[in-house]
Protein backbone atom coordinates (compact mmCIF):
# COMPACT_ATOMS: atom_id res chain seq x y z
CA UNK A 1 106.91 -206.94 29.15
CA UNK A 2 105.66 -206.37 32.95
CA UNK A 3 108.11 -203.01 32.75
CA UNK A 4 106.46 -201.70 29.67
CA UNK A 5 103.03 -202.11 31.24
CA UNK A 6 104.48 -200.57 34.32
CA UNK A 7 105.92 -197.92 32.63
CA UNK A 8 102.35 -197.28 30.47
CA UNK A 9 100.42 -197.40 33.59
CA UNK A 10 102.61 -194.64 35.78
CA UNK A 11 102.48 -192.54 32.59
CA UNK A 12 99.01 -192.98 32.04
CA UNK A 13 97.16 -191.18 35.23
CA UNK A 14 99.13 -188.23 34.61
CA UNK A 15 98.63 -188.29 31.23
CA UNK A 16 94.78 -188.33 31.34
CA UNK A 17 95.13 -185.73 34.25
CA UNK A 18 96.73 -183.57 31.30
CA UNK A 19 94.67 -184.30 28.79
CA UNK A 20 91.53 -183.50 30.41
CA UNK A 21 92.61 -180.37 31.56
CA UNK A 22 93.60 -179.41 27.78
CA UNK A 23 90.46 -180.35 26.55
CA UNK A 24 88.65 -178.20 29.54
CA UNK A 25 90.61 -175.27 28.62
CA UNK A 26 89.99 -175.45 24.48
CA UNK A 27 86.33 -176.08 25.23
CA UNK A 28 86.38 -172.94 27.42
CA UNK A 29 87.79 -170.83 24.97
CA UNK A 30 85.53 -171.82 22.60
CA UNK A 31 82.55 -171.52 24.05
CA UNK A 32 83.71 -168.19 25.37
CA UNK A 33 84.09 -166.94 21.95
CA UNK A 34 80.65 -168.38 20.36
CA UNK A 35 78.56 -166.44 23.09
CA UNK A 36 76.38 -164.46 20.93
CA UNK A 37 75.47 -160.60 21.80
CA UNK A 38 71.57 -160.11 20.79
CA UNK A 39 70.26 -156.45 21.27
CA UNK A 40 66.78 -155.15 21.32
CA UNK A 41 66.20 -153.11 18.25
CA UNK A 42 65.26 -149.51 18.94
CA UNK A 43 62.00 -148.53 17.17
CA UNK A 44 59.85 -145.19 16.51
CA UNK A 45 55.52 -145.11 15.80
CA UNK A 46 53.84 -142.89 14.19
CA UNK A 47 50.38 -142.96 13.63
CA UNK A 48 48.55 -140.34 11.43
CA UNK A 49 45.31 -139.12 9.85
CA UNK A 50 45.70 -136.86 7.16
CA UNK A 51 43.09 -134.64 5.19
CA UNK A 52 43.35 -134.60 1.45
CA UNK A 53 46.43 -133.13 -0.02
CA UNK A 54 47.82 -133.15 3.66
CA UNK A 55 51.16 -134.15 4.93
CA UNK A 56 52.09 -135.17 8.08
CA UNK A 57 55.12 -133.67 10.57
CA UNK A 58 58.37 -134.51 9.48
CA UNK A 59 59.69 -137.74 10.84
CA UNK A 60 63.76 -137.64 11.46
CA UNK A 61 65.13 -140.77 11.08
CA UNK A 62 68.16 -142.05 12.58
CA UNK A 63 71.77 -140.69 10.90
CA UNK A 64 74.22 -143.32 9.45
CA UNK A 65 72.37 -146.85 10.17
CA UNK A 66 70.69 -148.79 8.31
CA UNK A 67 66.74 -148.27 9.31
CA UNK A 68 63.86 -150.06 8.13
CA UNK A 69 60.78 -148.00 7.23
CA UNK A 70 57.40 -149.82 7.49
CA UNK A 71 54.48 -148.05 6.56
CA UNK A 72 50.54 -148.76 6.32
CA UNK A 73 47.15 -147.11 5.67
CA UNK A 74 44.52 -148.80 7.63
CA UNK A 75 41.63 -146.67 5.70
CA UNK A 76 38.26 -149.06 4.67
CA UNK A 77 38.51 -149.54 0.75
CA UNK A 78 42.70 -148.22 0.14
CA UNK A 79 44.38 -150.63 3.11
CA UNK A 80 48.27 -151.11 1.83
CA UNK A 81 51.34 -151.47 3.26
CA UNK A 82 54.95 -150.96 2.24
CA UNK A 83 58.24 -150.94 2.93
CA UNK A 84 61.93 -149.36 2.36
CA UNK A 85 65.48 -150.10 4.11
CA UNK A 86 66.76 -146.29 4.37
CA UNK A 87 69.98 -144.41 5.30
CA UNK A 88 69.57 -140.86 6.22
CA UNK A 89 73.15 -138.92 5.89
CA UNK A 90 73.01 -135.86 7.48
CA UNK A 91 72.88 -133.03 5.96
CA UNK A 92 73.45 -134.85 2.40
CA UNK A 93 70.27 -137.22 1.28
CA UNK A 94 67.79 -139.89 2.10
CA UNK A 95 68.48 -142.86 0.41
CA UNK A 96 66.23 -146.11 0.37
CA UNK A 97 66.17 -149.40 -1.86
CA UNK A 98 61.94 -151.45 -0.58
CA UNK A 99 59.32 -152.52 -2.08
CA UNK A 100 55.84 -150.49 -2.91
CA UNK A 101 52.40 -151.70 -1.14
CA UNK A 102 49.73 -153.85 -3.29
CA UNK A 103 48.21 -152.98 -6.54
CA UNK A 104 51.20 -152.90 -8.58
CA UNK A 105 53.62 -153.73 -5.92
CA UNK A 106 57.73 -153.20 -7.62
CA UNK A 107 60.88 -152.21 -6.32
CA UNK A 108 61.69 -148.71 -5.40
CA UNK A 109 64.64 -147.17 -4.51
CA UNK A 110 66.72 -143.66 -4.92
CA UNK A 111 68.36 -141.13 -3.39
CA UNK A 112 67.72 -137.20 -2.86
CA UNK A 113 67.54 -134.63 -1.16
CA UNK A 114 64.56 -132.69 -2.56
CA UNK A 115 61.30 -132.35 -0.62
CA UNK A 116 58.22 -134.15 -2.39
CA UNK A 117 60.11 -136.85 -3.90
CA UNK A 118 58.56 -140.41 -3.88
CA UNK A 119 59.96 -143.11 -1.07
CA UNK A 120 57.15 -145.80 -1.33
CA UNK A 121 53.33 -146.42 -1.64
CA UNK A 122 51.69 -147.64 1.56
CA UNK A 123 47.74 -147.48 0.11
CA UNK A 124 46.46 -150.07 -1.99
CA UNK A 125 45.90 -147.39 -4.98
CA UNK A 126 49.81 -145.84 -4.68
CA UNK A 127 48.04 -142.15 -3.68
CA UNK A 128 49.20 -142.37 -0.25
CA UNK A 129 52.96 -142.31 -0.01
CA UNK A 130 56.08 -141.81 2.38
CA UNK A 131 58.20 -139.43 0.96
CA UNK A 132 61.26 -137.21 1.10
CA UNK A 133 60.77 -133.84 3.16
CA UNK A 134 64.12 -132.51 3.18
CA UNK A 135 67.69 -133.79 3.14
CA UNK A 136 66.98 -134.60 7.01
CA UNK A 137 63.84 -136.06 7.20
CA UNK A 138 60.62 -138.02 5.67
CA UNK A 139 56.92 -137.29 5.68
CA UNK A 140 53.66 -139.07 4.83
CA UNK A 141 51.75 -137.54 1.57
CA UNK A 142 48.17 -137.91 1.12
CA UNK A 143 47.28 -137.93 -2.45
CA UNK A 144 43.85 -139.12 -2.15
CA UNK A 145 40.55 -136.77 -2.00
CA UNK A 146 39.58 -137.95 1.56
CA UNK A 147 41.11 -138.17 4.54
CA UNK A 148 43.30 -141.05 5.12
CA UNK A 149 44.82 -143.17 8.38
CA UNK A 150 47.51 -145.71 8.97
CA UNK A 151 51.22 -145.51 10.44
CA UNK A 152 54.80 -145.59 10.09
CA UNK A 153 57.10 -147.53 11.57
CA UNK A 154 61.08 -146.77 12.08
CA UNK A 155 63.14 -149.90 13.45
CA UNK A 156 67.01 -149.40 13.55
């Protein structure tokens, strides 16, 4: 019996001397691998005031990612705000999938190329909207008979 326990006992300092270095090493590793990379998101502001019928410059936004459009009209008595997830392919289409501002909020979503075509609503009366200015770029469209503020947010 004593040679047993000798044996155990010369076998066991190594043998927690090994297994504590295993169990550094696979804790390691793993932590290694569950570091997590967070980037800041890159983001574009455009405010605007815009006369009846009146659109605004062309806004480009970025080619082949995902980019959320946020947009708002801050005018007394029409305040809104909506909002479309968009993917600009160059030289092919806009095409967006969000939902339209307040009175009568709903899903929109399409994709074209053609200038004028409806994105989203971002007044509370769906007169002020963002909207397709060519197969490279967006615009905001004032439909109401005064002039109109707010602004547009890109974040990709």
């Amino acid at each position: 019996m004593k040679a047993i326990r000798m044996r155990i006992e010369k076998f066991s300092r190594p043998g927690v001397i090994l297994m504590a270095t295993v169990v550094a090493i696979i804790t390691s590793v793993v932590v290694a691998n569950a570091t997590q990379s967070i980037t800041a998101p890159n983001a574009a502001f455009i405010a605007y005031s815009l006369a009846a019928g009146a659109n605004s410059a062309p806004i480009t936004p970025v080619t082949n990612k995902s980019v959320l459009v946020m947009g708002c009209c801050t005018t007394s008595g029409i305040p809104g705000v909506g909002q479309v997830s968009l993917l600009h392919l160059p030289s092919t289409d806009i095409e967006w999938v969000g939902l339209e501002s307040t009175g009568g909020a709903a899903i929109t979503q399409g994709f074209t190329n053609v200038a004028g075509t409806h994105i989203v609503y971002i007044d509370f009366y769906h007169l002020v909207d963002i909207q397709v200015a060519s197969a490279d770029m967006i615009r905001v469209h004032n439909g109401e008979g005064f002039t109109v503020a707010g602004n547009v947010t890109l974040i990709w």
